[in-house]
C-alpha atoms as a PDB file:
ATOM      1  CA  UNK A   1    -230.509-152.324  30.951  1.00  0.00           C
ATOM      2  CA  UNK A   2    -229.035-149.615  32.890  1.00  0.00           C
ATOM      3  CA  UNK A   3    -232.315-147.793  33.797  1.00  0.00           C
ATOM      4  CA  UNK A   4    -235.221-150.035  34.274  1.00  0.00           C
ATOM      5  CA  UNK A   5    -238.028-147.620  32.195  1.00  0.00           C
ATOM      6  CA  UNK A   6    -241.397-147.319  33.325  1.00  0.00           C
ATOM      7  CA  UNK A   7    -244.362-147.113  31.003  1.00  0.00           C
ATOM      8  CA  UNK A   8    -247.791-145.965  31.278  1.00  0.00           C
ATOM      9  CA  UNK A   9    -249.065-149.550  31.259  1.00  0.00           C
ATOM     10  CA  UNK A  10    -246.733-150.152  34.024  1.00  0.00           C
ATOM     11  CA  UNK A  11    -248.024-148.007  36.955  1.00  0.00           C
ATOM     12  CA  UNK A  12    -250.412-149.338  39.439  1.00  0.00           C
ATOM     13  CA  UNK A  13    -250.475-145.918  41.221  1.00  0.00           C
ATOM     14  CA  UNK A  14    -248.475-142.983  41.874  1.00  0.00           C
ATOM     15  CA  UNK A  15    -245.947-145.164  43.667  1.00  0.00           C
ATOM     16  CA  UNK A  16    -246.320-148.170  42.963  1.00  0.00           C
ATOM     17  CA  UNK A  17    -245.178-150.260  39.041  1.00  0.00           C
ATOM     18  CA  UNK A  18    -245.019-153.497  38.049  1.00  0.00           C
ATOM     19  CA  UNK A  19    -242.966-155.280  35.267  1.00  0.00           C
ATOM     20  CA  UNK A  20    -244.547-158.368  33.088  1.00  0.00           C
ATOM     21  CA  UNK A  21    -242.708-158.754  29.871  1.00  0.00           C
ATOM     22  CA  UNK A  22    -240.214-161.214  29.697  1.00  0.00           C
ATOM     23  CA  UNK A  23    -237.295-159.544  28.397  1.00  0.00           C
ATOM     24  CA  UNK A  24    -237.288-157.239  31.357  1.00  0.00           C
ATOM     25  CA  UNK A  25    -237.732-159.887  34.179  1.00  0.00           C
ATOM     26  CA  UNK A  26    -235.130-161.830  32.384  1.00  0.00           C
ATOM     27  CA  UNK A  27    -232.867-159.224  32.452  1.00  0.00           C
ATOM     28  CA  UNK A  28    -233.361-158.305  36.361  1.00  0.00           C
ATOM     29  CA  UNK A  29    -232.766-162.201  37.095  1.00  0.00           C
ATOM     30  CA  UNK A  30    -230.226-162.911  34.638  1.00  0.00           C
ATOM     31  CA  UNK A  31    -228.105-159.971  34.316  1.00  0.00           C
ATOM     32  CA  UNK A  32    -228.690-157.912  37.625  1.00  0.00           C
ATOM     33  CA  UNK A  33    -229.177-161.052  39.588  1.00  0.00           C
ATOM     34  CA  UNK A  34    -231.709-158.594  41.449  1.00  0.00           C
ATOM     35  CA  UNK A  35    -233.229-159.866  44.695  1.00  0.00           C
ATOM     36  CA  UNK A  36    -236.569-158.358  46.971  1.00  0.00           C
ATOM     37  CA  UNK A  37    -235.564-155.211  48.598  1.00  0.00           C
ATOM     38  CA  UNK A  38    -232.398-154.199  45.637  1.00  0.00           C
ATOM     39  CA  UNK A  39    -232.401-150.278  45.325  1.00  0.00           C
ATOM     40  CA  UNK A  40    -232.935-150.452  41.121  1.00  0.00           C
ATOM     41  CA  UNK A  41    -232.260-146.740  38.828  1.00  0.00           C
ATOM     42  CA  UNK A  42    -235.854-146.360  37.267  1.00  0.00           C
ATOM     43  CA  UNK A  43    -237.524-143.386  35.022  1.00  0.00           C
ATOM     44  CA  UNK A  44    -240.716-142.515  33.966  1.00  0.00           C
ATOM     45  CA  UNK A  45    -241.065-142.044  30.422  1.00  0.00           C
ATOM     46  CA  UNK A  46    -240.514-139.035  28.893  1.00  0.00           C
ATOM     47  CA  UNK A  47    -240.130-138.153  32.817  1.00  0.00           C
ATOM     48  CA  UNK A  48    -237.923-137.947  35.387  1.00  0.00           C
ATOM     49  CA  UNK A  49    -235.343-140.593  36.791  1.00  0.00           C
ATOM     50  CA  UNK A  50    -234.796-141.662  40.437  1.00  0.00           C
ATOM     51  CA  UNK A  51    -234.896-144.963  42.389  1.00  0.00           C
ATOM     52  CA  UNK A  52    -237.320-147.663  43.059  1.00  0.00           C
ATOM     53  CA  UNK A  53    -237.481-150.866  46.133  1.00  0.00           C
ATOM     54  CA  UNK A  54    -237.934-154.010  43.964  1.00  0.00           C
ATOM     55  CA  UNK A  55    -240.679-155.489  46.363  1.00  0.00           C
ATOM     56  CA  UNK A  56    -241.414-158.975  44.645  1.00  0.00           C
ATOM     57  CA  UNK A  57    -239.516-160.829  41.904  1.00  0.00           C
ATOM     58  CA  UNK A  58    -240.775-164.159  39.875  1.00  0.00           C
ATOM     59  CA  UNK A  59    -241.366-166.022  36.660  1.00  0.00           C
ATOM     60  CA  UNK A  60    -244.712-163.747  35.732  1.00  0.00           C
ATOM     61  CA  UNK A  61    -243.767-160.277  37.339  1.00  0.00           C
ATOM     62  CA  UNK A  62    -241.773-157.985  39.102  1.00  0.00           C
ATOM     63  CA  UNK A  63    -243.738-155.050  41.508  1.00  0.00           C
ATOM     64  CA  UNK A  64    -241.202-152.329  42.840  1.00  0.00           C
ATOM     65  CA  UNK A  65    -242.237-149.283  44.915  1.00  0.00           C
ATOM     66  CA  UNK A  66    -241.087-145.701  43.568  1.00  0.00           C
ATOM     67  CA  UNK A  67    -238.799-144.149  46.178  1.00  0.00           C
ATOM     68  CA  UNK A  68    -238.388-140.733  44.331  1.00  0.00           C
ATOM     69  CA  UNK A  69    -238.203-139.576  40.779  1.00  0.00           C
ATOM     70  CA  UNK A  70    -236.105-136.738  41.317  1.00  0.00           C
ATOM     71  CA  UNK A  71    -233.357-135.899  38.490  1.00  0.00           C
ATOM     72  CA  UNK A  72    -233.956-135.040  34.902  1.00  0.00           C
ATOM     73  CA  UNK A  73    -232.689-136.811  32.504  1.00  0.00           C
ATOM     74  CA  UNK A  74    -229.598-136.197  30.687  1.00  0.00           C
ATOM     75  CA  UNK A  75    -229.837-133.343  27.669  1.00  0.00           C
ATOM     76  CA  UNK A  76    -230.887-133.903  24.319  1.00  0.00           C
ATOM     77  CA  UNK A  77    -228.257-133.416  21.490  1.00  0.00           C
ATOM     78  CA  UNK A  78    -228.797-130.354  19.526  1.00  0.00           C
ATOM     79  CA  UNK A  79    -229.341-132.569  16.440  1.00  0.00           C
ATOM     80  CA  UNK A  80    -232.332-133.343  13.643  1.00  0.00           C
ATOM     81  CA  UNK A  81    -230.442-136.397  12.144  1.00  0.00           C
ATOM     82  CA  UNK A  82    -231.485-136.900   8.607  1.00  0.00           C
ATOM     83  CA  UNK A  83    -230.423-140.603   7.718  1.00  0.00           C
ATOM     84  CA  UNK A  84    -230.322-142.638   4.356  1.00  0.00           C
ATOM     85  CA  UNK A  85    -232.435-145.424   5.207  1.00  0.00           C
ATOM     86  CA  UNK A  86    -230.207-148.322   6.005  1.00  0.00           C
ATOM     87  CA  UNK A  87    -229.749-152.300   6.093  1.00  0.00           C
ATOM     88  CA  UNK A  88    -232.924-153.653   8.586  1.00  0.00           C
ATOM     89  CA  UNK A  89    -230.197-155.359  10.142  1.00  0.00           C
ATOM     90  CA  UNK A  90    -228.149-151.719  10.717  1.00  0.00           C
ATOM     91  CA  UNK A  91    -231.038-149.977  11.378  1.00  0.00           C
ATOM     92  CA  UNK A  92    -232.125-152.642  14.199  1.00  0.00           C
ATOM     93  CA  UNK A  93    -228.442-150.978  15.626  1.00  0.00           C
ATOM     94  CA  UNK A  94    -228.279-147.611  14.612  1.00  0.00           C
ATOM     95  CA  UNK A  95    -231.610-146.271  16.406  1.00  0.00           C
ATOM     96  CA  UNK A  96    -230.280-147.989  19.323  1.00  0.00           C
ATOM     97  CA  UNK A  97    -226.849-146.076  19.206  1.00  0.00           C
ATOM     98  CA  UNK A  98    -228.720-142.684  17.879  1.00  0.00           C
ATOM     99  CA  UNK A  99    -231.052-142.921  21.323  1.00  0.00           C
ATOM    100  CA  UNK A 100    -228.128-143.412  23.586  1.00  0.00           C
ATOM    101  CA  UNK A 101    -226.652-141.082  21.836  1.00  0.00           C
ATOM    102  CA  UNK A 102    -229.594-137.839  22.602  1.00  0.00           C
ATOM    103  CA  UNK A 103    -231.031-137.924  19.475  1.00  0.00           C
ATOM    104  CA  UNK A 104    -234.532-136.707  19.512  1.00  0.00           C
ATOM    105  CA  UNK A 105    -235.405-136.404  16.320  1.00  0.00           C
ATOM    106  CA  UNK A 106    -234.601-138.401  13.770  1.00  0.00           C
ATOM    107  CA  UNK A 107    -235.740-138.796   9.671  1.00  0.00           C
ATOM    108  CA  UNK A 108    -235.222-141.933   7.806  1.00  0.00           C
ATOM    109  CA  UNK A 109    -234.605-140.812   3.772  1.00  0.00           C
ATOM    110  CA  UNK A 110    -235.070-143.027   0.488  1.00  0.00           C
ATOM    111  CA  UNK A 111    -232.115-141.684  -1.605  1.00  0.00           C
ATOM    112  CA  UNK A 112    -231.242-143.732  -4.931  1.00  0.00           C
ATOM    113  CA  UNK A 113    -228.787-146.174  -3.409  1.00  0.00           C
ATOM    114  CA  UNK A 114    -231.407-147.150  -0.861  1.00  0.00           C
ATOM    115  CA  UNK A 115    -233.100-150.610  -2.208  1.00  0.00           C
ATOM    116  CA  UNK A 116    -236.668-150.534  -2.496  1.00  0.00           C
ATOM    117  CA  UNK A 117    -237.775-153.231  -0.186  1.00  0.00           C
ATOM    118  CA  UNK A 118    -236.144-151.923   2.381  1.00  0.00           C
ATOM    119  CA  UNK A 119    -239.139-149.913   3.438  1.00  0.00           C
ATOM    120  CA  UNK A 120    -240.852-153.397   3.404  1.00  0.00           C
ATOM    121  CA  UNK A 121    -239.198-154.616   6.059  1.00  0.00           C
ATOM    122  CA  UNK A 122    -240.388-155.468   9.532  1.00  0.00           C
ATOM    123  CA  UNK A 123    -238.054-153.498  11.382  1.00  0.00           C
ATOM    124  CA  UNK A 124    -239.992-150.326   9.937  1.00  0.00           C
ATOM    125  CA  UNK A 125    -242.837-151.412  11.990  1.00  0.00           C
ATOM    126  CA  UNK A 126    -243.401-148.763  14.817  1.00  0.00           C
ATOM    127  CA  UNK A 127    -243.844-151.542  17.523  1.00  0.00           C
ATOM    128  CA  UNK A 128    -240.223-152.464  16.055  1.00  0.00           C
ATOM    129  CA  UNK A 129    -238.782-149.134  15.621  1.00  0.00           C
ATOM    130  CA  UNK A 130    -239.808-148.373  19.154  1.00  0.00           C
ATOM    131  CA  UNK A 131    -238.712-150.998  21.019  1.00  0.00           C
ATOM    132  CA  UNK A 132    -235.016-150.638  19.672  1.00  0.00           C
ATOM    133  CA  UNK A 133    -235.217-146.890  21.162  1.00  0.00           C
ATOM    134  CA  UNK A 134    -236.214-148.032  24.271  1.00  0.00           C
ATOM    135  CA  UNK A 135    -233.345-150.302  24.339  1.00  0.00           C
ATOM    136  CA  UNK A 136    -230.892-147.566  23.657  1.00  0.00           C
ATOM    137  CA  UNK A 137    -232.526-145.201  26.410  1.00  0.00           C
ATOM    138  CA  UNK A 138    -232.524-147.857  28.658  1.00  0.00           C
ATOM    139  CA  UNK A 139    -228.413-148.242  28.057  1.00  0.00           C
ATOM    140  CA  UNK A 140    -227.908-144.271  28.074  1.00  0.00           C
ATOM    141  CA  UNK A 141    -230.007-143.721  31.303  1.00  0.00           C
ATOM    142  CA  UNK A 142    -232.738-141.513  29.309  1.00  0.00           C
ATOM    143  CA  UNK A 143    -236.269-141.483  29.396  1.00  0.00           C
ATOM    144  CA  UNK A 144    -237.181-139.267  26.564  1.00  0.00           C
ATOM    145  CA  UNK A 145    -238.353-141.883  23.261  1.00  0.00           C
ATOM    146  CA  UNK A 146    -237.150-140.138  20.283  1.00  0.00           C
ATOM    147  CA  UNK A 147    -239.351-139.007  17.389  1.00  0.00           C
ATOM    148  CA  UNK A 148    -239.051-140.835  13.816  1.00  0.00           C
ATOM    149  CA  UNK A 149    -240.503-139.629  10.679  1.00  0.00           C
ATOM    150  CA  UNK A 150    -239.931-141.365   6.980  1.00  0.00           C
ATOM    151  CA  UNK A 151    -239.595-139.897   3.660  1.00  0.00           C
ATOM    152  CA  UNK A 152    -240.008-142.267   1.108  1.00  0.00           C
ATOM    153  CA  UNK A 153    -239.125-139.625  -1.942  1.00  0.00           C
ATOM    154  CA  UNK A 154    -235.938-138.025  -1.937  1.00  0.00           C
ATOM    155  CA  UNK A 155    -237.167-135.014  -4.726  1.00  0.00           C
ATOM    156  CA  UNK A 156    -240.601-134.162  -2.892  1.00  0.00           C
ATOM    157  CA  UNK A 157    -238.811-134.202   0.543  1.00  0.00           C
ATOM    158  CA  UNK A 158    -235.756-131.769  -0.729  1.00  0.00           C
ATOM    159  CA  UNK A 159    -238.415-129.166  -2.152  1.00  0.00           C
ATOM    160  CA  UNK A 160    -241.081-128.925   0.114  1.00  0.00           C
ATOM    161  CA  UNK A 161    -239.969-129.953   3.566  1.00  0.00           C
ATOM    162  CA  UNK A 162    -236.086-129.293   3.642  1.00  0.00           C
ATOM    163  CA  UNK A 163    -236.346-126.253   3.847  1.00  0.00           C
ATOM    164  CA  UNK A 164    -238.431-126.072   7.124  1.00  0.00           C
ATOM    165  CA  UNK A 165    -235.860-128.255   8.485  1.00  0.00           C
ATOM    166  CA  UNK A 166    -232.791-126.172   7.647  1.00  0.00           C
ATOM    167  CA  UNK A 167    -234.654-122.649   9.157  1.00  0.00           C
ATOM    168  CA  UNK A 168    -232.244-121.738  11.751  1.00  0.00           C
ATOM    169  CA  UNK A 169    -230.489-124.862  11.864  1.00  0.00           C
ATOM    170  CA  UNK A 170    -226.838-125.297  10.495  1.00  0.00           C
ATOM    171  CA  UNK A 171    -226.802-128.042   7.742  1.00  0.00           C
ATOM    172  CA  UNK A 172    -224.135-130.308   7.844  1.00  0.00           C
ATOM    173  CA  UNK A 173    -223.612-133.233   4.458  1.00  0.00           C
ATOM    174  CA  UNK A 174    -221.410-135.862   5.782  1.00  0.00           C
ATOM    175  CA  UNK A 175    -220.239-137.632   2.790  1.00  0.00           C
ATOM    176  CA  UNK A 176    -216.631-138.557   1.480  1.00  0.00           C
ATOM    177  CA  UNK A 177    -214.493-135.945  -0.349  1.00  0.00           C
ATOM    178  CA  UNK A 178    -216.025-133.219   1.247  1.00  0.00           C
ATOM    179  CA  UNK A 179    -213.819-130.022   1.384  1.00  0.00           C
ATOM    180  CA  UNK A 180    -213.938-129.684   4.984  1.00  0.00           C
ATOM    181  CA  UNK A 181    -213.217-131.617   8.308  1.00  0.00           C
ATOM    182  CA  UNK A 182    -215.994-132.660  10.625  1.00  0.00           C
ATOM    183  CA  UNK A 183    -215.620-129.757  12.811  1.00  0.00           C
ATOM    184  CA  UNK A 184    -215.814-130.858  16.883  1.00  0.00           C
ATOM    185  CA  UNK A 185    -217.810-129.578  20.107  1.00  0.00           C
ATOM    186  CA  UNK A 186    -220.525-127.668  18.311  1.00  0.00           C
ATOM    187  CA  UNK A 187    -223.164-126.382  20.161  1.00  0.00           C
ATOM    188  CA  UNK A 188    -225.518-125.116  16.918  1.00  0.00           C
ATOM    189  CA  UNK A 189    -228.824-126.608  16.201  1.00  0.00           C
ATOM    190  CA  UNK A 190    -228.181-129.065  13.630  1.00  0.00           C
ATOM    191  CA  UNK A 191    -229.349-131.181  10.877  1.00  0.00           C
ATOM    192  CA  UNK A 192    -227.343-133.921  10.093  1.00  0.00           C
ATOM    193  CA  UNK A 193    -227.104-135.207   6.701  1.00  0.00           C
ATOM    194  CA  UNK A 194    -225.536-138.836   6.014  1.00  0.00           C
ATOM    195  CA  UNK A 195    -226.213-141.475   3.090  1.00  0.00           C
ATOM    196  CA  UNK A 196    -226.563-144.941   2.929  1.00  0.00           C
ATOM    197  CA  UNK A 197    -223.643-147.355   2.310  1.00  0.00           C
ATOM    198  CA  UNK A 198    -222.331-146.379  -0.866  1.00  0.00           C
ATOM    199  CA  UNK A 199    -223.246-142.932   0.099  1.00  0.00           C
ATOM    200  CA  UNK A 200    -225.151-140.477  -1.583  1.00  0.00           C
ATOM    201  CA  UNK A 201    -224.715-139.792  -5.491  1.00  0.00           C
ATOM    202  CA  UNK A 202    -223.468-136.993  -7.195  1.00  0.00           C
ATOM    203  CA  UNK A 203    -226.892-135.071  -7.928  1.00  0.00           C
ATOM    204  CA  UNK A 204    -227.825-135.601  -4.315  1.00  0.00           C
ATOM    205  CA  UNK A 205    -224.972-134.340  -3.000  1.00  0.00           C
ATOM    206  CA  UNK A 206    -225.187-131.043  -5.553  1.00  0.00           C
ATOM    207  CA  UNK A 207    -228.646-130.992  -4.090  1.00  0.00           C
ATOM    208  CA  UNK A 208    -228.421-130.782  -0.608  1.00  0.00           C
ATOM    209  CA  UNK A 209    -225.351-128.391  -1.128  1.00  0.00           C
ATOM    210  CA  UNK A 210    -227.244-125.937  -3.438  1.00  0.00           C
ATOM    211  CA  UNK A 211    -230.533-126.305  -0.146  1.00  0.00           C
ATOM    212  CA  UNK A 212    -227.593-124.892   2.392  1.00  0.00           C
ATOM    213  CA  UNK A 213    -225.545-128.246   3.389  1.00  0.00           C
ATOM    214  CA  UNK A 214    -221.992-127.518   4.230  1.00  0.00           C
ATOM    215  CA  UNK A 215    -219.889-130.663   3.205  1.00  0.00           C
ATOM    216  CA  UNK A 216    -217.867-132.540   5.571  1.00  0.00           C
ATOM    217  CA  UNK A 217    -215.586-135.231   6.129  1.00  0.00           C
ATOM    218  CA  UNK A 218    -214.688-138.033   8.634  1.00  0.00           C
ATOM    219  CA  UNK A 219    -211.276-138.676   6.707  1.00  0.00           C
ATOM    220  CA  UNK A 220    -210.390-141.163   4.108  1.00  0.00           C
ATOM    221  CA  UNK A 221    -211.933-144.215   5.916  1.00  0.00           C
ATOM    222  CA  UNK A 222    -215.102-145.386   4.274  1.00  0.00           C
ATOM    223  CA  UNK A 223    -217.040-146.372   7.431  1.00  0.00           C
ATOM    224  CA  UNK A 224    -220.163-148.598   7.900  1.00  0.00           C
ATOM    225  CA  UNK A 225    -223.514-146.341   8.377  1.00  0.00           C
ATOM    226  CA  UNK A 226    -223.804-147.324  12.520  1.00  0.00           C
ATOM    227  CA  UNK A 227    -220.123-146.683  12.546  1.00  0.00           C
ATOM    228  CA  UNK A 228    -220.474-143.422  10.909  1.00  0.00           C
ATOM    229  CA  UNK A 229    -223.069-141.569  12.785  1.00  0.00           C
ATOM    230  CA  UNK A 230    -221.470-142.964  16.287  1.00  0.00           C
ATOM    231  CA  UNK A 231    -218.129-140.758  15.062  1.00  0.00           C
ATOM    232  CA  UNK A 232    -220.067-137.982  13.397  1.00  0.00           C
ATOM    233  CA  UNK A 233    -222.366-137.856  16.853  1.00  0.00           C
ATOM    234  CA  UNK A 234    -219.392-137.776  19.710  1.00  0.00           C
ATOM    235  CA  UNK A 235    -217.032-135.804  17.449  1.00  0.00           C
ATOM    236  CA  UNK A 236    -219.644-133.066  16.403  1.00  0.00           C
ATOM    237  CA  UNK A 237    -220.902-133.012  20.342  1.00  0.00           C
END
């Protein structure tokens, strides 16, 4: 927890918070071994970052007084990541790399190698979903909670909402064989195609291609799904 993040619930007034879940109390005693009158990083969410007094520390809560909240956070990547809905256990990991990473918006796809009852699981909860976001803004430094949207049907999805998507973005199909390389240090808005393990089939690949996807590849490693959109994220930006 490299940026202690404050929540509406949080705020007692305009400069005053205070903390009483257990994973972040645990954190400031365990791991930051923080002590009355530390100098913590702090940001309000979806706000700004600065610096807070940690005032009192204990078993039930932690109250800290707001010193300033005076830098932005760091920029969003220019990226609409559109994501084969993985493993619960990989997703657990993956939104929490694709938050550190700047990701703001983010779609979670059923494509055919995608088993069912994975949208049955509990990490599709929201209260789930969000709280692994807030774990990877709170390892990035970033205050601003990504937005995650789920389409259960790959054929509906492709013909009446793709194309929205793709309107003055540059679609890029991450899958193996592709013709080209992943290019590097793009600055375009984006939407990022990848599939799950496995990867996408043929006729979704001929799909996305035929909506406006240029195909690209990482190389001849077959890579895990969190492994795969960490590369694809810090080579593309």
């Amino acid at each position: 927890m490299n940026l202690i993040l404050l929540e509406p619930p949080d705020w007692l007034d305009a400069s005053h918070a205070r903390l009483t879940d257990a994973r972040r109390l645990q954190h400031l005693r365990d791991v930051h071994r923080a002590q009355p009158g530390d100098r913590l990083t702090v940001g309000a969410l979806d706000g700004r970052i600065g610096r807070a007094e940690l005032l009192t520390l204990d078993d039930a809560e932690a109250t800290l007084r707001i010193e300033a909240l005076d830098r932005e956070p760091p920029p969003p990547l220019p990226v609409h990541l559109l994501l084969a809905l993985p493993r619960p256990r990989m997703l657990a990991r993956t939104l929490e790399h694709v938050a550190a990473l700047g990701v703001k918006r983010l779609t979670l796809l059923h494509t055919a190698r995608v088993e069912k009852s994975y949208w049955q699981s509990p990490e599709l909860r929201p209260e789930k979903i969000r709280q692994h976001l807030l774990l990877g803004l709170e390892q990035a430094r970033d205050t601003r909670l990504p937005e995650v949207a789920f389409e259960t049907r790959f054929k509906p999805f492709l013909e009446d909402r793709l194309p929205a998507l793709l309107a003055n973005r540059r679609g890029l199909l991450a899958h193996p064989g592709m013709p080209a390389a992943c290019p590097r240090g793009i600055d375009d808005p984006t939407l990022l195609a990848i599939g799950p393990e496995g990867g996408f089939v043929d006729y979704e690949v001929e799909r996305l291609l035929e909506s406006g996807f240029e195909g690209i590849h990482l190389g001849e490693r077959i890579l895990r799904v969190e492994t795969a959109v960490t590369a694809l994220l810090a080579r593309l930006f």
